[in-house]
N, C-alpha and C. Protein backbone atom coordinates (compact mmCIF):
# COMPACT_ATOMS: atom_id res chain seq x y z
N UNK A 1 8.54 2.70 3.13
CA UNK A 1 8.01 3.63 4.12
C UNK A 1 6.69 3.10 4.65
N UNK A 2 6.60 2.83 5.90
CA UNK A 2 5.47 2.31 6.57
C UNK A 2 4.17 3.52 6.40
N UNK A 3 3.04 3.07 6.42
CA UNK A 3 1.80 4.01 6.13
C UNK A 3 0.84 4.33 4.22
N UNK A 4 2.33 3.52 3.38
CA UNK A 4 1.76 3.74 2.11
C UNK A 4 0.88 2.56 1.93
N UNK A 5 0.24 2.57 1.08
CA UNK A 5 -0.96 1.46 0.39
C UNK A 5 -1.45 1.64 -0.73
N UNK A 6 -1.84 0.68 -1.70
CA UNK A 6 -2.17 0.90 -2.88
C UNK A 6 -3.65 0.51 -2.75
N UNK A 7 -4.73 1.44 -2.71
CA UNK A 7 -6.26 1.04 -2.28
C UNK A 7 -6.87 0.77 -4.33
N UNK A 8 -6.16 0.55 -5.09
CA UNK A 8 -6.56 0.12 -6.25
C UNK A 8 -6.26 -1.06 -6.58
N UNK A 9 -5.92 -2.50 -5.99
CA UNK A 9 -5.67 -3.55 -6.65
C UNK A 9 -6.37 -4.71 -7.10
N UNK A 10 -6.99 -4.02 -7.96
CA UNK A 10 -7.75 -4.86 -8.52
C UNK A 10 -6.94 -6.00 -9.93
N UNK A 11 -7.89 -6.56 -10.65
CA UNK A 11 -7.07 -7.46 -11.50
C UNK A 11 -6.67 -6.97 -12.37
N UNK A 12 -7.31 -5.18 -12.83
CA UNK A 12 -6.58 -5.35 -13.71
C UNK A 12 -5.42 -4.34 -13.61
N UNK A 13 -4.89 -3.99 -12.49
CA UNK A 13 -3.76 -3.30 -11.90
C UNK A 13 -2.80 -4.07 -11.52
N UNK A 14 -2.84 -5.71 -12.02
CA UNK A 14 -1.56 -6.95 -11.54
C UNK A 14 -1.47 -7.73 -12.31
N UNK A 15 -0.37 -7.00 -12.85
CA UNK A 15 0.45 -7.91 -13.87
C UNK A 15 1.09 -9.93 -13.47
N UNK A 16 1.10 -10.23 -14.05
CA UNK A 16 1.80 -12.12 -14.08
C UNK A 16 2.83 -11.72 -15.19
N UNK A 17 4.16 -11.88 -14.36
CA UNK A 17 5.64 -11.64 -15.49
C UNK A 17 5.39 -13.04 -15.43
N UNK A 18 6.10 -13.01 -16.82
CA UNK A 18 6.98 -14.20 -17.12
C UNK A 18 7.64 -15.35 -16.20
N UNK A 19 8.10 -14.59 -15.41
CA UNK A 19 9.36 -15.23 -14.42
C UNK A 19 8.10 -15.71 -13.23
N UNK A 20 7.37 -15.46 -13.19
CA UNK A 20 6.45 -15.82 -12.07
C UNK A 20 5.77 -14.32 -10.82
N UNK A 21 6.58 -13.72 -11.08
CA UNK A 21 6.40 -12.64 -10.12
C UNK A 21 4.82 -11.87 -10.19
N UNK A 22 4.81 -11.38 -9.10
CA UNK A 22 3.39 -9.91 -9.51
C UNK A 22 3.91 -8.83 -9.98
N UNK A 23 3.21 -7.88 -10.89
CA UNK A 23 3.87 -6.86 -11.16
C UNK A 23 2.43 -5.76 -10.94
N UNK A 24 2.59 -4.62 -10.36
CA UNK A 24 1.57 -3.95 -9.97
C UNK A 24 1.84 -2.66 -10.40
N UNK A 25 0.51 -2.42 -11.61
CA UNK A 25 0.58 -0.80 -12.36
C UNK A 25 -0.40 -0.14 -12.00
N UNK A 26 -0.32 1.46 -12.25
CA UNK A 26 -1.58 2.12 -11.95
C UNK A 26 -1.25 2.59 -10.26
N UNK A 27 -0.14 3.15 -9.63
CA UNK A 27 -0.26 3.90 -8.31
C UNK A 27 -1.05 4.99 -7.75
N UNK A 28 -2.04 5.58 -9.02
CA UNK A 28 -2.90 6.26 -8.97
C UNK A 28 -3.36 6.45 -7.77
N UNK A 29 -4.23 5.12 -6.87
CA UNK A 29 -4.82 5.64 -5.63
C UNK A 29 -3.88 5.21 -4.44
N UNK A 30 -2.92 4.92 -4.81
CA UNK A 30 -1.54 5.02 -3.37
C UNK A 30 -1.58 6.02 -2.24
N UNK A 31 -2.20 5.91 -1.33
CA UNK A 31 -2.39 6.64 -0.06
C UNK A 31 -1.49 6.43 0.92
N UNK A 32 -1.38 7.74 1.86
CA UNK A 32 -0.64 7.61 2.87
C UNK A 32 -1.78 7.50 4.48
N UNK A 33 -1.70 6.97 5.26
CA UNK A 33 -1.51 7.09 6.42
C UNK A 33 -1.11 7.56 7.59
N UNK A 34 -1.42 8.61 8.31
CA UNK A 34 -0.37 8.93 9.01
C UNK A 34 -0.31 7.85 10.63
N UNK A 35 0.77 8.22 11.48
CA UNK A 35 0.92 7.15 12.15
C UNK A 35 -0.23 6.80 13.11
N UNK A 36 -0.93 7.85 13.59
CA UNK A 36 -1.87 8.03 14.97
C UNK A 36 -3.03 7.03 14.52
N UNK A 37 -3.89 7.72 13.12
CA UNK A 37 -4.56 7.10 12.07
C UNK A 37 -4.52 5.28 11.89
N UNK A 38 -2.81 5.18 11.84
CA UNK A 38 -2.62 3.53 11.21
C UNK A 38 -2.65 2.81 12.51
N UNK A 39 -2.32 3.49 13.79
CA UNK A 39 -2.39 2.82 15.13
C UNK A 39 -4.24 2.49 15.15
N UNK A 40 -4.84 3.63 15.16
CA UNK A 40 -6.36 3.51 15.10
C UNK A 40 -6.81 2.29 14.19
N UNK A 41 -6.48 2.60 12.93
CA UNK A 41 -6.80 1.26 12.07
C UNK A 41 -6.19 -0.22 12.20
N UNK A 42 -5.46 -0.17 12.48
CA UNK A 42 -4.50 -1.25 13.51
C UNK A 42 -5.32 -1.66 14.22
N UNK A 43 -5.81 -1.43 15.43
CA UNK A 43 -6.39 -1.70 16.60
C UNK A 43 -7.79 -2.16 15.80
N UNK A 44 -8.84 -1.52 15.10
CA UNK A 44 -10.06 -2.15 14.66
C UNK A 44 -9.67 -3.43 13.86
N UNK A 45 -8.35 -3.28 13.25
CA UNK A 45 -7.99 -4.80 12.26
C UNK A 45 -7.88 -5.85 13.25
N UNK A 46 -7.18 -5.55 14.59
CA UNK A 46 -7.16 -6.77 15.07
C UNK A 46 -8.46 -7.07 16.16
N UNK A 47 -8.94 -6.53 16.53
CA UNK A 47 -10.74 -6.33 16.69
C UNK A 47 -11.34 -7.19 16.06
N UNK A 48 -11.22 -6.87 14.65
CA UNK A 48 -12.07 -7.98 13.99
C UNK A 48 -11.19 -9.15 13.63
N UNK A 49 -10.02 -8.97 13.52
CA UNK A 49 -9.63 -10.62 13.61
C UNK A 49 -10.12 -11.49 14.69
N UNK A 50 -10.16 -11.21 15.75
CA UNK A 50 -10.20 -11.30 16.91
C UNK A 50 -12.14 -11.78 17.33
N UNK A 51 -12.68 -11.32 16.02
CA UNK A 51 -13.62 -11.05 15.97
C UNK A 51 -14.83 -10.89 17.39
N UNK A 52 -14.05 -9.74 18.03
CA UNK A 52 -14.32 -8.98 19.90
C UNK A 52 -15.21 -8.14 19.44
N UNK A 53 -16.58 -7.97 19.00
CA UNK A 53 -17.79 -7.39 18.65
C UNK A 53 -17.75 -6.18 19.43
N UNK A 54 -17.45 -6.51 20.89
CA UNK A 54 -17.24 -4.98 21.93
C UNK A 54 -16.06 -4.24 21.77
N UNK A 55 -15.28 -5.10 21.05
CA UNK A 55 -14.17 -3.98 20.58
C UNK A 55 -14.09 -3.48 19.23
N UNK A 56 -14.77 -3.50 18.32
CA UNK A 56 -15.23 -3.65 16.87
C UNK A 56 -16.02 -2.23 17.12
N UNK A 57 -16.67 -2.43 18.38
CA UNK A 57 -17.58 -1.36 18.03
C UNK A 57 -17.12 -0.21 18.77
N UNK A 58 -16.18 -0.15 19.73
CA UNK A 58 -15.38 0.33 20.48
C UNK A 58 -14.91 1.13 20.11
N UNK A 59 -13.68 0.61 19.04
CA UNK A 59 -13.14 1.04 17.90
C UNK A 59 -13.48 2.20 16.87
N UNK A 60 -14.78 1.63 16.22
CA UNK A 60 -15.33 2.33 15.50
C UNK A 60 -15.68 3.58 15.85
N UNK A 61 -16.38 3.71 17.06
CA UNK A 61 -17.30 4.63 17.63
C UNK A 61 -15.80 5.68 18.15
N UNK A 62 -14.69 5.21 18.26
CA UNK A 62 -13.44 5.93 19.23
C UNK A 62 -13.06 6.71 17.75
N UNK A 63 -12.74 5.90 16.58
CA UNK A 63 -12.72 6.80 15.29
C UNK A 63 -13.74 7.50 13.97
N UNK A 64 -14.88 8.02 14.95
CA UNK A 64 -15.58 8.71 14.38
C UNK A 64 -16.61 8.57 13.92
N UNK A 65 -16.66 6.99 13.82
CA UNK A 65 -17.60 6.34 12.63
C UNK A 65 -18.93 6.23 13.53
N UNK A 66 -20.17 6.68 12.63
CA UNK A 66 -21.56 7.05 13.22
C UNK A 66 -22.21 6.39 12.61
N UNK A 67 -23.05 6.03 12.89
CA UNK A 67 -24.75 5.22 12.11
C UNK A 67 -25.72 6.16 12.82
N UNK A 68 -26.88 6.13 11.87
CA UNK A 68 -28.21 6.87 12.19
C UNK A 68 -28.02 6.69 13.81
N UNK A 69 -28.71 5.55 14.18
CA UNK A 69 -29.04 5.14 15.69
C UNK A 69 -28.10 4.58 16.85
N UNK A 70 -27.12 4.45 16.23
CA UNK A 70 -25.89 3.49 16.86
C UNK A 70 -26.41 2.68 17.49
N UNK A 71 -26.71 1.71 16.74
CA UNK A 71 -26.90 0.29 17.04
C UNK A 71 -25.49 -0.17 17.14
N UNK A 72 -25.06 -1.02 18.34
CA UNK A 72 -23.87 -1.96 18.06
C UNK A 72 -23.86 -2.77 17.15
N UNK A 73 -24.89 -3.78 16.74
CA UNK A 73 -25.29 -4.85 16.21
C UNK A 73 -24.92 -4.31 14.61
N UNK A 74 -25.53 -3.42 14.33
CA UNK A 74 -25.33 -2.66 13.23
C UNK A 74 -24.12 -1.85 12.82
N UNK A 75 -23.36 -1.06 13.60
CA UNK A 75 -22.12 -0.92 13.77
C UNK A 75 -20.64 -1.62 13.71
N UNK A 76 -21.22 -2.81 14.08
CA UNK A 76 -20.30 -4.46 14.34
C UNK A 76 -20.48 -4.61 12.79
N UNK A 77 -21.49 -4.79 12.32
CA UNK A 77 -21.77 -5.78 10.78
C UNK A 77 -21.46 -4.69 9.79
N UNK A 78 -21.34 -3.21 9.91
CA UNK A 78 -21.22 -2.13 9.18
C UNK A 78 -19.49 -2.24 9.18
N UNK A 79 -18.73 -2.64 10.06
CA UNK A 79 -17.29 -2.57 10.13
C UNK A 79 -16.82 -3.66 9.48
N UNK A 80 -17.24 -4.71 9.69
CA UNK A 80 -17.20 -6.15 9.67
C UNK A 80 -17.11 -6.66 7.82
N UNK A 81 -18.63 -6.06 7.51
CA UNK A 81 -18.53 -6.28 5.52
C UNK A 81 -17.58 -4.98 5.14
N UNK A 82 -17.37 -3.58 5.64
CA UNK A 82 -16.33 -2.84 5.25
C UNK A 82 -15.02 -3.40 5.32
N UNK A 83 -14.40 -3.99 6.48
CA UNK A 83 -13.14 -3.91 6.27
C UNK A 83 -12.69 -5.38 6.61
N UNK A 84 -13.56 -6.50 6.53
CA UNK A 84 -12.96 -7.87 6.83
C UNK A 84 -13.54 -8.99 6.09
N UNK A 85 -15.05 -9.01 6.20
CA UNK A 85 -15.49 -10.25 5.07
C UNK A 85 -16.49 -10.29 5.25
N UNK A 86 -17.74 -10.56 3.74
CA UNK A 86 -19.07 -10.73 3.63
C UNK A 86 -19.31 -12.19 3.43
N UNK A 87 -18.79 -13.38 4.57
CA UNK A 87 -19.42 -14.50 4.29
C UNK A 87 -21.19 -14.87 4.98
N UNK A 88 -21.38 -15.50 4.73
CA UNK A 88 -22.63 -16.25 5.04
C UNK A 88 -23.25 -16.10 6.35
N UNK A 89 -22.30 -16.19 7.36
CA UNK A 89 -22.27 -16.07 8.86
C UNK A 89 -22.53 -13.92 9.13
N UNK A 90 -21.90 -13.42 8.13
CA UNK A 90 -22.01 -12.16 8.39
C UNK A 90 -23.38 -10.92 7.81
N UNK A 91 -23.73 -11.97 6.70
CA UNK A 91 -24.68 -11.30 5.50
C UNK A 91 -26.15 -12.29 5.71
N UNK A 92 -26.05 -13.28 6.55
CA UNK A 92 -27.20 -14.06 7.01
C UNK A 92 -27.48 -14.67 5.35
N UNK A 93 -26.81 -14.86 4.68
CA UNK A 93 -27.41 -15.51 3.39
C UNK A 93 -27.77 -14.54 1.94
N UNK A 94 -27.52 -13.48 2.86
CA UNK A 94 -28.42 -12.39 1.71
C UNK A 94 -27.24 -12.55 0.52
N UNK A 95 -27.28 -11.96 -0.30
CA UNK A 95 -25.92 -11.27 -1.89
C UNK A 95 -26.05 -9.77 -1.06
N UNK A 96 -25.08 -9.66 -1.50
CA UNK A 96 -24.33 -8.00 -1.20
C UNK A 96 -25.25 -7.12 -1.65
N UNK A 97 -26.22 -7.20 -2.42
CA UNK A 97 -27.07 -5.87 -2.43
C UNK A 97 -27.64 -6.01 -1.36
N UNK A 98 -28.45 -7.09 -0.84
CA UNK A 98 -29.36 -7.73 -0.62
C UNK A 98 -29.19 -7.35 1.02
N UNK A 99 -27.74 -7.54 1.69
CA UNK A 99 -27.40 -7.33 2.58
C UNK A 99 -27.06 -5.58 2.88
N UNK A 100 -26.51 -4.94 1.87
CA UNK A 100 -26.43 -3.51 1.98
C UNK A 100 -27.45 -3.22 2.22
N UNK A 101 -28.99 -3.21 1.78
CA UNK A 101 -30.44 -3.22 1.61
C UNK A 101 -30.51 -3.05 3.33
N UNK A 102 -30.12 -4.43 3.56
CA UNK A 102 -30.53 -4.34 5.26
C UNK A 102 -30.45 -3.63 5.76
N UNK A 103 -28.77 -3.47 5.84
CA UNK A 103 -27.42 -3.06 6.65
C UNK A 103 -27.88 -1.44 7.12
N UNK A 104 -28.86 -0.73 5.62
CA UNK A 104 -29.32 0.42 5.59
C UNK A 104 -30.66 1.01 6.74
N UNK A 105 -31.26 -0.53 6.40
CA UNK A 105 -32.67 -0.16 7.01
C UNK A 105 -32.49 -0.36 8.46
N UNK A 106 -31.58 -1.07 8.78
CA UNK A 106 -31.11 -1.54 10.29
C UNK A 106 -30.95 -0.15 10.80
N UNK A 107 -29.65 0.58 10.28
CA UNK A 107 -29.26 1.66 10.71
C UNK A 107 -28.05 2.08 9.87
N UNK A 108 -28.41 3.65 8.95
CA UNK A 108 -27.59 3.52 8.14
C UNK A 108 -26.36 4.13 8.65
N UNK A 109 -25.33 4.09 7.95
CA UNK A 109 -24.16 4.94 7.92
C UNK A 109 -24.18 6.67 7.91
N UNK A 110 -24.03 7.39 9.23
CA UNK A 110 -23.93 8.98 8.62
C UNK A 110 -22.57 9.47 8.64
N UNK A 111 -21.96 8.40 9.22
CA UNK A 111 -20.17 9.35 8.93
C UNK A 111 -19.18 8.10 9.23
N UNK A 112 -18.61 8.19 7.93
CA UNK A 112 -17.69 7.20 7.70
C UNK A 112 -16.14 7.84 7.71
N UNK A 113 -15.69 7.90 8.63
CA UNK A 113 -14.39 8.87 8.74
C UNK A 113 -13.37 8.84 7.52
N UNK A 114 -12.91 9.84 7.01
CA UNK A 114 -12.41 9.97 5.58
C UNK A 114 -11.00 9.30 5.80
N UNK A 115 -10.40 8.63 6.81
CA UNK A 115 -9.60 8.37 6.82
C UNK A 115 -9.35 6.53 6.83
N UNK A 116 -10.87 6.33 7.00
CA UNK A 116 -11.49 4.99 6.47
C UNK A 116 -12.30 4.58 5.26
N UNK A 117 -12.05 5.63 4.70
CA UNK A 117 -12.55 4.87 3.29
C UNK A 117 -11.89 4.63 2.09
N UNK A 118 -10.53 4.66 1.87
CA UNK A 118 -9.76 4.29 1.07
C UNK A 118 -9.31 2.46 1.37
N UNK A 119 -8.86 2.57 3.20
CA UNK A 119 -8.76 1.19 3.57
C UNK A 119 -10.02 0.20 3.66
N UNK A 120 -11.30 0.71 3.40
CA UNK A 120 -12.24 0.04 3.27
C UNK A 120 -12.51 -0.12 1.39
N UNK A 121 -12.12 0.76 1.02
CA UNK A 121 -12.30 0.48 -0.52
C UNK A 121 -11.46 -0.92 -0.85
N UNK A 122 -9.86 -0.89 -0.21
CA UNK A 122 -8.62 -1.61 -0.45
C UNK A 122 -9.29 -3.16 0.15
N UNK A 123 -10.10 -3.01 1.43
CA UNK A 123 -10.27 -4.63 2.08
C UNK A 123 -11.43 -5.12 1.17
N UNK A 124 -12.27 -4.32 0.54
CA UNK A 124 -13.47 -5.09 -0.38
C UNK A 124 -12.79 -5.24 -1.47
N UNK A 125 -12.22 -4.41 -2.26
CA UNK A 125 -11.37 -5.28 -3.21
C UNK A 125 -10.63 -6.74 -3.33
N UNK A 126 -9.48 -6.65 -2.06
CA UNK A 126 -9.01 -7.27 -1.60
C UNK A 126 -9.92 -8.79 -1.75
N UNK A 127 -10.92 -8.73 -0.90
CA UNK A 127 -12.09 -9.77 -0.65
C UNK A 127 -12.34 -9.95 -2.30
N UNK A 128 -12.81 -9.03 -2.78
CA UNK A 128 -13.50 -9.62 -4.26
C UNK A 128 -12.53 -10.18 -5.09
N UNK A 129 -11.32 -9.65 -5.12
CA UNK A 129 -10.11 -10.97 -6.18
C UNK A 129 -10.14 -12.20 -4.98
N UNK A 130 -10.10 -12.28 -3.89
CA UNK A 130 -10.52 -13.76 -3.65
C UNK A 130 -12.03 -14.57 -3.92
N UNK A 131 -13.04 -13.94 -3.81
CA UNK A 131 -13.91 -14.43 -4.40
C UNK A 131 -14.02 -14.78 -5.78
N UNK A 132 -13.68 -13.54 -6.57
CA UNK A 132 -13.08 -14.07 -8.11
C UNK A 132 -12.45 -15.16 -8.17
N UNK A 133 -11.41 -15.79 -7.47
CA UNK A 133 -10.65 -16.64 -7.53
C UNK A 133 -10.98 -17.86 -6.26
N UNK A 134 -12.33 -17.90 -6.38
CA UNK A 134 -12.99 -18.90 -5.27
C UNK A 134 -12.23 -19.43 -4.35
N UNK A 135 -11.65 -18.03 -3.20
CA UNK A 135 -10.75 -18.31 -2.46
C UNK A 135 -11.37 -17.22 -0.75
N UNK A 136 -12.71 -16.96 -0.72
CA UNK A 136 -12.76 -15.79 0.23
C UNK A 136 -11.99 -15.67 1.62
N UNK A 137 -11.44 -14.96 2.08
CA UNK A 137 -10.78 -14.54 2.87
C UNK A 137 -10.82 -13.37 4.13
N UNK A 138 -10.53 -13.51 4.98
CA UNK A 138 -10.89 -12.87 5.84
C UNK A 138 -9.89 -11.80 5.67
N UNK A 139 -9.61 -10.47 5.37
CA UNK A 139 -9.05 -9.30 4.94
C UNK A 139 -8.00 -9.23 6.52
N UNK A 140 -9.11 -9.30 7.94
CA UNK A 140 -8.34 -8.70 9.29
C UNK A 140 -7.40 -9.39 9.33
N UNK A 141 -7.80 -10.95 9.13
CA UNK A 141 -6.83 -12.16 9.62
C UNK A 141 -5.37 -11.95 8.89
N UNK A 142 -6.00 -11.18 7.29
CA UNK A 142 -4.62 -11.27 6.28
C UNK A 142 -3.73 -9.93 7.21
N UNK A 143 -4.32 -8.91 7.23
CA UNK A 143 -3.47 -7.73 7.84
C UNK A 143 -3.26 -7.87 9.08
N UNK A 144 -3.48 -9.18 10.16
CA UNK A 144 -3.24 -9.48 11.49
C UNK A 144 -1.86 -8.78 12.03
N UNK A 145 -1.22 -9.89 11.05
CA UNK A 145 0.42 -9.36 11.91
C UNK A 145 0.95 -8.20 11.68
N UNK A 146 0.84 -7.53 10.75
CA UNK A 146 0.80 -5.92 10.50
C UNK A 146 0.44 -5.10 11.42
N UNK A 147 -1.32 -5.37 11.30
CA UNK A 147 -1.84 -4.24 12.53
C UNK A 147 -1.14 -5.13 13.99
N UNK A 148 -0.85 -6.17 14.50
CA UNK A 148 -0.02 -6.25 15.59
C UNK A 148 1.32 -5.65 15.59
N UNK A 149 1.91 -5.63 14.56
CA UNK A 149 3.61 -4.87 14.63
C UNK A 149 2.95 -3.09 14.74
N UNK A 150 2.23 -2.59 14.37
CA UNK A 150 1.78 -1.31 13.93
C UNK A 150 1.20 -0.90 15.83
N UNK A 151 0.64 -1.97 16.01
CA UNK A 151 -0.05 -1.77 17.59
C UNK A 151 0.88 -1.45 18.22
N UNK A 152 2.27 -2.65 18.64
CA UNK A 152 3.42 -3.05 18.99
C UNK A 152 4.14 -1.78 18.81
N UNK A 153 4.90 -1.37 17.90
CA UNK A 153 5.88 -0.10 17.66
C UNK A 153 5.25 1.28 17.97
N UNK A 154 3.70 1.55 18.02
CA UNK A 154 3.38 3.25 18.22
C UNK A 154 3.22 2.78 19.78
N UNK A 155 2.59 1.65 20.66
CA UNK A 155 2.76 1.79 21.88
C UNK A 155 3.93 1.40 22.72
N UNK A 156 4.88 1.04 21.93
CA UNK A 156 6.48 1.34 22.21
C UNK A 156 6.69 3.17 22.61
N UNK A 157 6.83 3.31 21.05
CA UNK A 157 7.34 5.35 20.98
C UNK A 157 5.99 6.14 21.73
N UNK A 158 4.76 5.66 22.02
CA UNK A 158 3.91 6.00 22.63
C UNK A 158 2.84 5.98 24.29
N UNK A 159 3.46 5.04 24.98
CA UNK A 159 3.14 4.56 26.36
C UNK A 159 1.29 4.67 26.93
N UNK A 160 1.67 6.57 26.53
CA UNK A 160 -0.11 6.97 26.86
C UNK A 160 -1.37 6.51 26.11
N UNK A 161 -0.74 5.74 25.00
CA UNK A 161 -1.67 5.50 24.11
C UNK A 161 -2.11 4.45 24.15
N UNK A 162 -1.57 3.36 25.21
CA UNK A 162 -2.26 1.97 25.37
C UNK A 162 -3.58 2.31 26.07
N UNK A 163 -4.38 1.30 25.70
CA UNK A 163 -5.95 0.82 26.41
C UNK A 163 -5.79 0.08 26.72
């Protein structure tokens, strides 16, 4: 069923069988999506693949998401370490406190739409077993073709909903 997700996969929720396979326990935080929602999150995933700063922030600002001052700049890098990747180019060098620290004083977060923070819990995870495994990764790029089939099929059954 399209819309489910498991926003808990961490290491120690993935099993290594025998045979080679993954095996994944603990469905505990398995969330649903509904479709309007996954089109919305769709569209910011490929935003930041895309990495289109005016549509990043576009995005954000179209689903709810507020900072103290709405800074773009701040808005862009607030979406950006939430739901795609904290490399070097994005965190200016800082460590993740170091950069949250900023991220705050820049302009903080006052509303993070509740319907983005499970998929933002799921893409920093996501990111941290590749860093664990000195492999970092860009989270949008991984969910690219997804949020394009997800874009693709609601503005099929949907017409009015293209931008």
């Amino acid at each position: 069923m399209d819309g489910l997700f498991n926003a808990d996969q961490h290491p120690g929720n993935i099993l290594l069988m025998p045979d080679g396979r993954l095996g994944l326990i603990d469905f505990g935080q398995v969330k649903e999506i509904d479709e309007p929602r996954r089109y919305q999150l769709a569209r910011l995933m490929l935003a930041l693949a895309r990495d289109d700063r005016a549509a990043v922030v576009e995005e954000c600002k179209r689903q709810g998401f507020r900072t103290k001052r709405m800074d773009p700049e701040a808005i862009y890098l607030h979406a950006v370490s939430n739901f795609d990747r904290d490399t070097r180019d994005v965190t200016g060098g800082r460590n993740l406190q170091q950069f949250i620290e900023y991220l705050n004083e820049l302009d903080p977060i006052d509303t993070l739409p509740t319907h983005l923070i499970m998929p933002a819990r799921c893409a920093i995870l996501m990111r941290s077993v590749g860093t664990l495994l000195a492999y970092p990764i860009s989270v949008a790029k991984l969910w690219q073709p997804i949020a394009d089939r997800v874009v693709k099929d609601y503005a099929a059954r949907h017409p009015e909903a293209a931008v």
